[in-house]
C-alpha atoms as a PDB file:
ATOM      1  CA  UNK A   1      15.127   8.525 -37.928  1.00  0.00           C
ATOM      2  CA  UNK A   2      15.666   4.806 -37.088  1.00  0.00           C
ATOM      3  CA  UNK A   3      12.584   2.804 -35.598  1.00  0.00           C
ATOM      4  CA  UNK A   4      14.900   1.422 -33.193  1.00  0.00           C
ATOM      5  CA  UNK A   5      16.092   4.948 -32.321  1.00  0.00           C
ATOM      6  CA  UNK A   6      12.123   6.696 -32.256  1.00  0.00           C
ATOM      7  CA  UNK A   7      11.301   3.422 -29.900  1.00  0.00           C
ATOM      8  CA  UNK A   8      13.859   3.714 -27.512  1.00  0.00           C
ATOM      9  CA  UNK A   9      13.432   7.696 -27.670  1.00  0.00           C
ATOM     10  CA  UNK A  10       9.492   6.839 -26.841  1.00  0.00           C
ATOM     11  CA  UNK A  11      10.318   4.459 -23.839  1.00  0.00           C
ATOM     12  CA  UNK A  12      10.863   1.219 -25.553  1.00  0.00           C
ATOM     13  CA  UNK A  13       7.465   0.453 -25.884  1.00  0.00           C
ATOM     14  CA  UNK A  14       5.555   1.918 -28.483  1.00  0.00           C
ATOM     15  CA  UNK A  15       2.080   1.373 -30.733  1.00  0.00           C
ATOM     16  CA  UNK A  16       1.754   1.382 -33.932  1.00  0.00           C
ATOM     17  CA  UNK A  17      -0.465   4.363 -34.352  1.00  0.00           C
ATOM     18  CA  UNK A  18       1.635   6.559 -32.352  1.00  0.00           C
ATOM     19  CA  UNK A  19       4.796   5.015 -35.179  1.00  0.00           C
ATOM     20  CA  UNK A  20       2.488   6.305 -37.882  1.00  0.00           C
ATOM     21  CA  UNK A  21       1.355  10.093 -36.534  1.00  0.00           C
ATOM     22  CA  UNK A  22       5.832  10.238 -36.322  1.00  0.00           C
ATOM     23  CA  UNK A  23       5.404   9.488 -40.332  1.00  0.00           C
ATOM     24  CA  UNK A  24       6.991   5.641 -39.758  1.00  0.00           C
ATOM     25  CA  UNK A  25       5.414   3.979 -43.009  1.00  0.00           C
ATOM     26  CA  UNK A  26       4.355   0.652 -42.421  1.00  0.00           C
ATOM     27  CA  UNK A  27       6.987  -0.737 -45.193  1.00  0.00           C
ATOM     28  CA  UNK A  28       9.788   0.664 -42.986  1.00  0.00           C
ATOM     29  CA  UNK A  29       8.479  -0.862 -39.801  1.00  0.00           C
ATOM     30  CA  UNK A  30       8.134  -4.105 -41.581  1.00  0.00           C
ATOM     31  CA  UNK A  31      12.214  -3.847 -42.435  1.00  0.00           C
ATOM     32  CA  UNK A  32      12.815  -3.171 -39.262  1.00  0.00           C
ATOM     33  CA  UNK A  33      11.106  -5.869 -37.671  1.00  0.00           C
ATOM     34  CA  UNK A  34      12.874  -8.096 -40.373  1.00  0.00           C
ATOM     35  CA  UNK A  35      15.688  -6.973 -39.483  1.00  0.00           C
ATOM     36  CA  UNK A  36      15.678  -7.567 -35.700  1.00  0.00           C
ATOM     37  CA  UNK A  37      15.928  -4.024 -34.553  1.00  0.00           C
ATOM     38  CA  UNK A  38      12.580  -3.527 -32.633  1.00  0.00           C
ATOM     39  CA  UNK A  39      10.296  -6.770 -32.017  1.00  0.00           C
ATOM     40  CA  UNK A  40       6.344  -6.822 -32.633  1.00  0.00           C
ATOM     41  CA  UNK A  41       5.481  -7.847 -28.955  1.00  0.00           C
ATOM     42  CA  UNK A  42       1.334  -7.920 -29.591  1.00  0.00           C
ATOM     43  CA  UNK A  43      -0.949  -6.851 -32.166  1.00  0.00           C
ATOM     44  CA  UNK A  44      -0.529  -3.257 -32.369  1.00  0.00           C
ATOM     45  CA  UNK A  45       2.848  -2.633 -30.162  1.00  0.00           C
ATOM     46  CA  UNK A  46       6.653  -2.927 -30.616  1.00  0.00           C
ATOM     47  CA  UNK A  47       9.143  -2.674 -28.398  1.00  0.00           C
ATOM     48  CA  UNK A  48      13.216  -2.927 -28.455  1.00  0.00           C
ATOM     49  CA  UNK A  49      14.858  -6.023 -28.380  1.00  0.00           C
ATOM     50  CA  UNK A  50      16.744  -5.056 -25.077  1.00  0.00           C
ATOM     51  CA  UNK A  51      13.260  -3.622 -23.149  1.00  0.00           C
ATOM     52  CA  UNK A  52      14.216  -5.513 -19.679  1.00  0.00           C
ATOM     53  CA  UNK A  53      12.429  -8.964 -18.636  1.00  0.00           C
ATOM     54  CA  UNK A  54       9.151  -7.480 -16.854  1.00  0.00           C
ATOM     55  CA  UNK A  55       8.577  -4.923 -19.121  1.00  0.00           C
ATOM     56  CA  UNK A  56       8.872  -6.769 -21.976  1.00  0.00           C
ATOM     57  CA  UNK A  57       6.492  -9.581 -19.957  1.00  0.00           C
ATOM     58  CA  UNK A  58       3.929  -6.205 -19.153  1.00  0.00           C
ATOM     59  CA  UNK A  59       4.007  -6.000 -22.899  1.00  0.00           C
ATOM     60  CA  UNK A  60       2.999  -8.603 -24.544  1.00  0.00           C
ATOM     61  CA  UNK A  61       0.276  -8.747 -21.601  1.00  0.00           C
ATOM     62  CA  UNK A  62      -0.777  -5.604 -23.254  1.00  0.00           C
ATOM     63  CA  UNK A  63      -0.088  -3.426 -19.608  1.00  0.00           C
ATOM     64  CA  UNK A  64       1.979  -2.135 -17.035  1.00  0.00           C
ATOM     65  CA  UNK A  65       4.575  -3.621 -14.541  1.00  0.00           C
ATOM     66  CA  UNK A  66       2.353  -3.594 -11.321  1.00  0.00           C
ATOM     67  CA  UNK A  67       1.814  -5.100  -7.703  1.00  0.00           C
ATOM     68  CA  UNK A  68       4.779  -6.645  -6.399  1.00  0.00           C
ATOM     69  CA  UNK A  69       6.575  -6.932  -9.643  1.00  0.00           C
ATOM     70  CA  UNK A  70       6.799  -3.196  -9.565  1.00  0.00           C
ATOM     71  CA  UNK A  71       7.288  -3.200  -5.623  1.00  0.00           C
ATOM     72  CA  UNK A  72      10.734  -5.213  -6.504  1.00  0.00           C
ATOM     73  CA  UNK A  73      11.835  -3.046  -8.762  1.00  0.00           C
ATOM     74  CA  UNK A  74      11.601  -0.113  -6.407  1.00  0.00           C
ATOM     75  CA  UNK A  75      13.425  -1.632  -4.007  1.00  0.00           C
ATOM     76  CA  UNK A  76      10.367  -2.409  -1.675  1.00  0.00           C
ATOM     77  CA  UNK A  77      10.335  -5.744   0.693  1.00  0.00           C
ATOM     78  CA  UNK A  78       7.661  -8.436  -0.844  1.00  0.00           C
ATOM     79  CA  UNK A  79       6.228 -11.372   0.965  1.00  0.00           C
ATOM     80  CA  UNK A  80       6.701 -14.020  -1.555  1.00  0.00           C
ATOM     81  CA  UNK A  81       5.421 -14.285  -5.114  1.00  0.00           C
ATOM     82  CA  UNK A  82       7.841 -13.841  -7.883  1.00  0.00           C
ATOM     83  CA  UNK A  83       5.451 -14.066 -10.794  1.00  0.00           C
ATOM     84  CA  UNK A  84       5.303 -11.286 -12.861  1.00  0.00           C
ATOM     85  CA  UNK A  85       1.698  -8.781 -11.810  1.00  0.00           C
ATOM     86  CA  UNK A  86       0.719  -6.436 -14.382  1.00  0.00           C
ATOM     87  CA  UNK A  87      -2.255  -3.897 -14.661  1.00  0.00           C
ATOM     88  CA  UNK A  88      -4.325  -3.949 -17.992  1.00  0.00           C
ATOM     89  CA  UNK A  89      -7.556  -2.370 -18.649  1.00  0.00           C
ATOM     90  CA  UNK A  90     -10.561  -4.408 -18.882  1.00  0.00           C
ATOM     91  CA  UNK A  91     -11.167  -6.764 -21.879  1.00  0.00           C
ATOM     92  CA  UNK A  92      -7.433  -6.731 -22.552  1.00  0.00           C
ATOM     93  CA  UNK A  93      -6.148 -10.269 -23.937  1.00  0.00           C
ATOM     94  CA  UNK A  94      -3.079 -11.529 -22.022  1.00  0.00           C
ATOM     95  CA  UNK A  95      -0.575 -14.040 -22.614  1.00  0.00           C
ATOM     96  CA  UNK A  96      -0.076 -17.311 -20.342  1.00  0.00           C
ATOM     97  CA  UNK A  97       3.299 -16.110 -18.971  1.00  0.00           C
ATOM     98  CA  UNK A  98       1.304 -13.272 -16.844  1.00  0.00           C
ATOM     99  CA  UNK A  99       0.699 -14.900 -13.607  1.00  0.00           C
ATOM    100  CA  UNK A 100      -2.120 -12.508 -12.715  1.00  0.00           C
ATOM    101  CA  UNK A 101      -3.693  -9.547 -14.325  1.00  0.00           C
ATOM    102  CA  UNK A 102      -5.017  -6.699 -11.954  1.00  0.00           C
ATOM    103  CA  UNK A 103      -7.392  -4.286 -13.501  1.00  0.00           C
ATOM    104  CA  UNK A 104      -7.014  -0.409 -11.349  1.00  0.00           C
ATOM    105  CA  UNK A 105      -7.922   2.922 -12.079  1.00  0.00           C
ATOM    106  CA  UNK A 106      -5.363   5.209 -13.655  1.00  0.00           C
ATOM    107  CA  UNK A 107      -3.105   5.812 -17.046  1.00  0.00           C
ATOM    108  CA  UNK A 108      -2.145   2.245 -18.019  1.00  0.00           C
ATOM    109  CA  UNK A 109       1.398   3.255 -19.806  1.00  0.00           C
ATOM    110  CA  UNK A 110       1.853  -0.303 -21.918  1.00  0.00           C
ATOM    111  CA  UNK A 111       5.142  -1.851 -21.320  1.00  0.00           C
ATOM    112  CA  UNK A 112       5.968   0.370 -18.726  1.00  0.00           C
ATOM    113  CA  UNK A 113       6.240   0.434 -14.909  1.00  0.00           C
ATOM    114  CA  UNK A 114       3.355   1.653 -12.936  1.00  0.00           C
ATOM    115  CA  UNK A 115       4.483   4.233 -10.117  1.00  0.00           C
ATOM    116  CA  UNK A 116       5.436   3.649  -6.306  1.00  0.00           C
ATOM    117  CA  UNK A 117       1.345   4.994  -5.637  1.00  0.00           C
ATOM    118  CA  UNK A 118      -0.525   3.095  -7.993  1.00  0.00           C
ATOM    119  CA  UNK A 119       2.005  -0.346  -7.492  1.00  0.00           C
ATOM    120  CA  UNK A 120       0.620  -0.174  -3.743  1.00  0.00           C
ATOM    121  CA  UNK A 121      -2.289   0.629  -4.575  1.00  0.00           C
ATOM    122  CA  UNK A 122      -3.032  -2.726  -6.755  1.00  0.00           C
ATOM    123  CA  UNK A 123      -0.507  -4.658  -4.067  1.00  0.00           C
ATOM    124  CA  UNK A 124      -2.954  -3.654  -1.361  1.00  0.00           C
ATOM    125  CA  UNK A 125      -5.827  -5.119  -2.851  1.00  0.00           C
ATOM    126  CA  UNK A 126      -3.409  -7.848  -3.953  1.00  0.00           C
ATOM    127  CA  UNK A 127      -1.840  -9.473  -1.576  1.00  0.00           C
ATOM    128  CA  UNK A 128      -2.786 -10.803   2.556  1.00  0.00           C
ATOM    129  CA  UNK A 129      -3.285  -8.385   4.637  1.00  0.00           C
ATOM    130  CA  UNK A 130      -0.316  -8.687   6.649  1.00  0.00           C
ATOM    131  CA  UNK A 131       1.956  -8.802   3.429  1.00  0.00           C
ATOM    132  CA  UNK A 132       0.310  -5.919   1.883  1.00  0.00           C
ATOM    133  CA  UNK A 133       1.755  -4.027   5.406  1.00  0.00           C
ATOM    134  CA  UNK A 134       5.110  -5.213   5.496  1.00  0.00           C
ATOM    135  CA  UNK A 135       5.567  -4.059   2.056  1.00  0.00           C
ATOM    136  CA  UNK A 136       3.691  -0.592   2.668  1.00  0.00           C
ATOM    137  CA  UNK A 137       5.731  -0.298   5.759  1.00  0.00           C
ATOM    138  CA  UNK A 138       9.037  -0.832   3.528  1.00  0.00           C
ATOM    139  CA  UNK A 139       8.353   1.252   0.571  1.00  0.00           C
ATOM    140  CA  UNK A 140       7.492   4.084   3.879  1.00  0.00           C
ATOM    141  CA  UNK A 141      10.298   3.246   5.667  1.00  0.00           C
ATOM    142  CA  UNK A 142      12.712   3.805   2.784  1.00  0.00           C
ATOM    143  CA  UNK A 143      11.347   7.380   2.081  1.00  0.00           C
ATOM    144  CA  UNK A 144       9.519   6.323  -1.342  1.00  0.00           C
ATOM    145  CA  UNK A 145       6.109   7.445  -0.446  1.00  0.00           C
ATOM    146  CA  UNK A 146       4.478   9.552   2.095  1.00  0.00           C
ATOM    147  CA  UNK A 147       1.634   8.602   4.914  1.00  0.00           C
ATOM    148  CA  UNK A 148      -0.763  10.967   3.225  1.00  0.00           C
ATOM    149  CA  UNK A 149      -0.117   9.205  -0.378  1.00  0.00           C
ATOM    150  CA  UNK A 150      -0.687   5.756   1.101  1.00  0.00           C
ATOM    151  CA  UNK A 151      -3.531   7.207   2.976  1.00  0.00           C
ATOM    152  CA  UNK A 152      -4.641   7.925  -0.504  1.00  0.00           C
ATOM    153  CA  UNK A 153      -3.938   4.857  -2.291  1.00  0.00           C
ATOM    154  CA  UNK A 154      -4.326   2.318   0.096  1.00  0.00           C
ATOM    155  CA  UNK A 155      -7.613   0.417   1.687  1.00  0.00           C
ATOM    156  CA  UNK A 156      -8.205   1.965   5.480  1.00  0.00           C
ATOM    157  CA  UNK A 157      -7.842  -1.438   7.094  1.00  0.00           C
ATOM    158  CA  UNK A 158      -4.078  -1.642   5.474  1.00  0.00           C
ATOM    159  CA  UNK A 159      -3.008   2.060   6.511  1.00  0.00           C
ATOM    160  CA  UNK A 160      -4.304   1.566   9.776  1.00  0.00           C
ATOM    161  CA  UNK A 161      -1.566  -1.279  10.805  1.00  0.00           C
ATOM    162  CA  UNK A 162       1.179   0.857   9.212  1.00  0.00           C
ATOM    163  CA  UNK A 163       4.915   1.604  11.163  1.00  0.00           C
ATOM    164  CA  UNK A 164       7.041   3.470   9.130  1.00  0.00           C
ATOM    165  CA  UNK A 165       9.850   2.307  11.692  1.00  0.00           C
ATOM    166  CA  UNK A 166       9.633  -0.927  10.882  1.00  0.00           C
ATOM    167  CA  UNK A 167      13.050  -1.621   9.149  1.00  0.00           C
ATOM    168  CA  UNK A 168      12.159  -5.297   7.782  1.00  0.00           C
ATOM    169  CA  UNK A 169       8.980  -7.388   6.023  1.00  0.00           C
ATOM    170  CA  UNK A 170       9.592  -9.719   8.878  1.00  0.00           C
ATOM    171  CA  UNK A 171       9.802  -7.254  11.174  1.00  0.00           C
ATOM    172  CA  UNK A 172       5.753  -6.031  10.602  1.00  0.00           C
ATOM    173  CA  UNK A 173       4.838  -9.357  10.073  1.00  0.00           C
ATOM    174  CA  UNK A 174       5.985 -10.364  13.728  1.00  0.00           C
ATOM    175  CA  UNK A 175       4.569  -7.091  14.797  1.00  0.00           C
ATOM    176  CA  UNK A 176       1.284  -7.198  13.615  1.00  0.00           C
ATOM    177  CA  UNK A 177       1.065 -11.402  14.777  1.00  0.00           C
ATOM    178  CA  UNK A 178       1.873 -10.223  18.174  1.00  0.00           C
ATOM    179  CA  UNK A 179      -0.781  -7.390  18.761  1.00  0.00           C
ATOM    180  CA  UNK A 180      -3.245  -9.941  17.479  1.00  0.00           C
ATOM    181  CA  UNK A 181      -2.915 -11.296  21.100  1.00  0.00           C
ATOM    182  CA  UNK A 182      -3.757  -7.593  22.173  1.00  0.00           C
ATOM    183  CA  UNK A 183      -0.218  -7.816  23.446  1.00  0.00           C
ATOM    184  CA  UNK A 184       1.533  -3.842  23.824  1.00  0.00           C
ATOM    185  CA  UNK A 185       4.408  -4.218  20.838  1.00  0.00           C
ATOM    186  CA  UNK A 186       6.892  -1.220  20.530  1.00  0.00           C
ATOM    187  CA  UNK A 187       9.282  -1.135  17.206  1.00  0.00           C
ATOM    188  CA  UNK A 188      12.637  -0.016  16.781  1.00  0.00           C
ATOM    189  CA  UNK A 189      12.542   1.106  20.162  1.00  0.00           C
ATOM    190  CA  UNK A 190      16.134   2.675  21.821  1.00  0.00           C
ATOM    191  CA  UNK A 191      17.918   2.092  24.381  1.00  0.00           C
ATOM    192  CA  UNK A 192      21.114   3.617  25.554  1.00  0.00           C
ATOM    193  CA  UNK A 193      23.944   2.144  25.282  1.00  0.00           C
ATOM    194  CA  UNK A 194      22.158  -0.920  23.008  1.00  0.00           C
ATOM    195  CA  UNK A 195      21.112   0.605  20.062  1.00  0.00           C
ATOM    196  CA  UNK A 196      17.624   0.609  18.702  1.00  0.00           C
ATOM    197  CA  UNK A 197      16.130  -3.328  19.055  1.00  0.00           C
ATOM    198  CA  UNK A 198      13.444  -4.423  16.791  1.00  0.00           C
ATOM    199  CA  UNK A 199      10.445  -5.224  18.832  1.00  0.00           C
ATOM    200  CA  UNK A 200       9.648  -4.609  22.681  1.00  0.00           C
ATOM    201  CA  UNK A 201       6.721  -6.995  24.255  1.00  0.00           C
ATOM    202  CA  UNK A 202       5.467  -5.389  27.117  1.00  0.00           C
ATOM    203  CA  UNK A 203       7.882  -3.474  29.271  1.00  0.00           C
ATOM    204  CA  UNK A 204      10.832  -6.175  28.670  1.00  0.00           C
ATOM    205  CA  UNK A 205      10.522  -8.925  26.547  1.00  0.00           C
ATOM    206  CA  UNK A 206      12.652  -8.489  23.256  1.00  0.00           C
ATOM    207  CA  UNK A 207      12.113  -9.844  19.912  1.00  0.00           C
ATOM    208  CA  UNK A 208      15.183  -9.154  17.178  1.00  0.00           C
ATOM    209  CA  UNK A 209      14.404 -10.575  13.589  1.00  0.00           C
ATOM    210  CA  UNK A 210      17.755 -11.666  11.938  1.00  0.00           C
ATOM    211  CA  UNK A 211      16.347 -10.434   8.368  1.00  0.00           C
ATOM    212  CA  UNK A 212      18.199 -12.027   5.449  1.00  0.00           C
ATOM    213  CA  UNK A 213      20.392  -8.837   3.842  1.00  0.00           C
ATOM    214  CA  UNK A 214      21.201  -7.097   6.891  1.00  0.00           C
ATOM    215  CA  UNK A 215      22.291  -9.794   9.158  1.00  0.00           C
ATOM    216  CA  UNK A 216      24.809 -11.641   6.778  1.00  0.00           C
ATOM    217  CA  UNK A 217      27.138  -8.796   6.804  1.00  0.00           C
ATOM    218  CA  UNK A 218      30.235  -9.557   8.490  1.00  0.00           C
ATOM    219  CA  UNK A 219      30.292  -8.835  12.400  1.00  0.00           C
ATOM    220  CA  UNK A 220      26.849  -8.761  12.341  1.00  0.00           C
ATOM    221  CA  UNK A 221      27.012 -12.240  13.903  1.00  0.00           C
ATOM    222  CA  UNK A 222      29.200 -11.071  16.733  1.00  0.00           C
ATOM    223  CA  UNK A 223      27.557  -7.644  17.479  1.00  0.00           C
ATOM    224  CA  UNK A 224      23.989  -9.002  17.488  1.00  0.00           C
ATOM    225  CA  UNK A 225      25.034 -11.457  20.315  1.00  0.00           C
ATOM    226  CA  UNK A 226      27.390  -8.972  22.166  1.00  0.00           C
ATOM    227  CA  UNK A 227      24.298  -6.232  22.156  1.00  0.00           C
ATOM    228  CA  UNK A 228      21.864  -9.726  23.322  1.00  0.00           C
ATOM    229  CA  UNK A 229      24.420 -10.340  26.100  1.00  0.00           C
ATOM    230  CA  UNK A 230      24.076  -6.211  27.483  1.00  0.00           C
ATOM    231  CA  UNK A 231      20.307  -6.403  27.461  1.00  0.00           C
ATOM    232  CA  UNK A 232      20.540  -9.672  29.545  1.00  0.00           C
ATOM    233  CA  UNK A 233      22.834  -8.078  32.275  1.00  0.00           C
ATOM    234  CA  UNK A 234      20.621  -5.196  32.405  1.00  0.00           C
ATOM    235  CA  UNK A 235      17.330  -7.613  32.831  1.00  0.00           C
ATOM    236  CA  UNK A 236      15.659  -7.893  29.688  1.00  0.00           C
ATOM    237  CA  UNK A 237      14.944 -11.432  28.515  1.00  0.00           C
ATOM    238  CA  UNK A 238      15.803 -11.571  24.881  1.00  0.00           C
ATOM    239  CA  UNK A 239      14.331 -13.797  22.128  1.00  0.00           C
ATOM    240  CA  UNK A 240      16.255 -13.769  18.754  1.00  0.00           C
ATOM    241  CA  UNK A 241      13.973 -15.268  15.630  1.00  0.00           C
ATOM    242  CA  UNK A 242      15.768 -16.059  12.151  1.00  0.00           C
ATOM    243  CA  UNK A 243      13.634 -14.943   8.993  1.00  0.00           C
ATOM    244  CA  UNK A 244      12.190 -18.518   7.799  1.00  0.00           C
ATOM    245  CA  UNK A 245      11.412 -19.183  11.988  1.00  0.00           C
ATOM    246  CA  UNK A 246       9.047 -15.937  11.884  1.00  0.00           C
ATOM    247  CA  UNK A 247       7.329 -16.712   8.752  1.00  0.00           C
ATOM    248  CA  UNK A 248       7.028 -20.167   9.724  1.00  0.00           C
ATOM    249  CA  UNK A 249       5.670 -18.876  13.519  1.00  0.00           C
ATOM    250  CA  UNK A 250       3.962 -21.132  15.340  1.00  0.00           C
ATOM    251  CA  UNK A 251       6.811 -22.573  17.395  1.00  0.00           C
ATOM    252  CA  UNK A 252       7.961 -18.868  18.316  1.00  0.00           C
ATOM    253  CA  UNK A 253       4.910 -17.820  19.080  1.00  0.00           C
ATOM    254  CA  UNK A 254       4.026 -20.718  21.458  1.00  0.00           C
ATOM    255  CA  UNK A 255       7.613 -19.606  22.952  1.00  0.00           C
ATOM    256  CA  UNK A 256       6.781 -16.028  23.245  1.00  0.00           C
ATOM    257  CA  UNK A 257       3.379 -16.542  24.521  1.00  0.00           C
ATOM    258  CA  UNK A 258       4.375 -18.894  27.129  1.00  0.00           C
ATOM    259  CA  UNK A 259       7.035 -16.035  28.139  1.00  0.00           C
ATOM    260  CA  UNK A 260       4.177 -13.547  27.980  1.00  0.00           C
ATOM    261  CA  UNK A 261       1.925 -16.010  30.547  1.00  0.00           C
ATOM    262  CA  UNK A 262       4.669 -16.201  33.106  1.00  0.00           C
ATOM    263  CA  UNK A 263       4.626 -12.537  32.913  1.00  0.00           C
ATOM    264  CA  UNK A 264       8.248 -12.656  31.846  1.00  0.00           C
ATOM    265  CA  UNK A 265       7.264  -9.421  29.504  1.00  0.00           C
ATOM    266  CA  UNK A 266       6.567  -7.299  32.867  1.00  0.00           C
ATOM    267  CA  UNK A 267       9.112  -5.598  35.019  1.00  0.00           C
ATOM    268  CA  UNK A 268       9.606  -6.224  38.172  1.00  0.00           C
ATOM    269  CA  UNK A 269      11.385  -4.141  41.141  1.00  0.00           C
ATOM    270  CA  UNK A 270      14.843  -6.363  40.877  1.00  0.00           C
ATOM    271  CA  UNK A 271      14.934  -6.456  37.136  1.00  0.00           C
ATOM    272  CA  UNK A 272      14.493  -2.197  37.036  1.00  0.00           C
ATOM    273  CA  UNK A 273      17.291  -1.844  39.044  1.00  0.00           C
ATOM    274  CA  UNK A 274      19.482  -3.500  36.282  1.00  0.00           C
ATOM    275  CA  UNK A 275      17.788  -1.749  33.713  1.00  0.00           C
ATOM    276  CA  UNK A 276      18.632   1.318  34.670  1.00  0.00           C
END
């Protein structure tokens, strides 16, 4: 058999003993480095020339894709940070393109991609609080882990704030910035003939996020301010926040909170009569 081929059989990423125990003698992995068809990422490990960018980065780090490196590449909303995160075991050396290096319990499968559990686990313990819940909310939201796993995984005070409704980072983020002014904050709430709206602030104060993806779809434009208009008519007071104006915050949430003090977020006998 090829090295390339036994490598790329193995995962892409494989060490030298395990090359020897398949009878690979060390001549024949010498040719084949030579020769360009696997590439000697560390002492001790080759990999294939094709192994994709953060796996070939976990490599020569000597661990696993982790953290929000491996969040992205599940599809799961991250606050920020595009470095690459891997997880090596203590005393490992690690090369200066690694932007961190997060040591966790658990198989450490070198060159690989640490699962959705143990990614959120390390990401938990990782990143601010309020990041570490938008992006346990997402990877929930999207059906790639369950409560009781996170439950597992995850510190209490970080499963605690957890929505699985919560259909955008921004979305949680607002959320949890909100009830830290002890302010009642329902998500993805319905409403007939509307749809399902974002955030509710009391009994009628709305917040919609315009995320990035989802809102630059065409129409999007034009049914987020026809389904605006409907909530006004039926007396709801509507305030519509872009993503950088949420993560930013503190003009919107001197807007919202002087909404909140002239009890704009309450009903009131005239405005349940449009409501309804």
């Amino acid at each position: 058999m090829l090295v390339s081929t036994f490598v790329r059989a193995a995962g892409g990423c494989v060490s030298t003993r395990r090359l020897r125990d398949a009878g690979i003698a060390d001549d024949t992995l010498r040719a084949a480095v030579a020769a360009g068809d696997v590439l000697r990422i560390r002492r001790g490990w080759y990999v294939i020339p094709d192994l994709p960018d953060e796996r070939m980065g976990a490599a020569a780090a000597g661990g696993a894709v982790s953290c929000v490196s491996a969040l992205r590449m599940y599809g799961v909303w991250v606050l920020g940070d595009q470095g690459l995160h891997v997880r090596c075991a203590p005393g490992t050396s690690h090369g200066n393109g690694v932007h961190r290096r997060h040591l966790g319990s658990g198989a450490i499968q070198v060159g690989g991609i640490d699962d959705i559990g143990a990614a959120l686990s390390v990401a938990s313990r990782c990143m601010p609080l309020e990041g570490a819940v938008a992006s346990v909310d997402s990877a929930l939201n999207r059906g790639l882990v369950s409560t009781s796993v996170v439950q597992l995984v995850c510190p209490e005070r970080v499963w605690k704030l957890t929505d699985p409704r919560s259909e955008s980072g921004v979305e949680t983020i607002a959320r949890l910035r909100l009830r830290s002014h002890r302010l009642r904050v329902r998500t993805q709430v319905a409403i007939e003939g509307v749809g399902r709206i974002d955030l509710v602030i009391g009994d009628r104060l709305i917040l919609e996020v315009d995320g990035r993806a989802w809102h630059d779809r065409p129409g999007d434009f034009e049914n987020d301010r026809a389904r605006d208009r409907e909530l006004i008519s039926r007396g709801y007071v509507v305030v519509r926040a872009s993503y950088r104006q949420v993560l930013e915050w503190t003009q919107l949430e001197a807007q919202i909170l002087g909404l909140v003090q002239r009890r704009e977020h309450l009903w009131r006998a005239r405005h349940q009569r449009l409501a309804r």
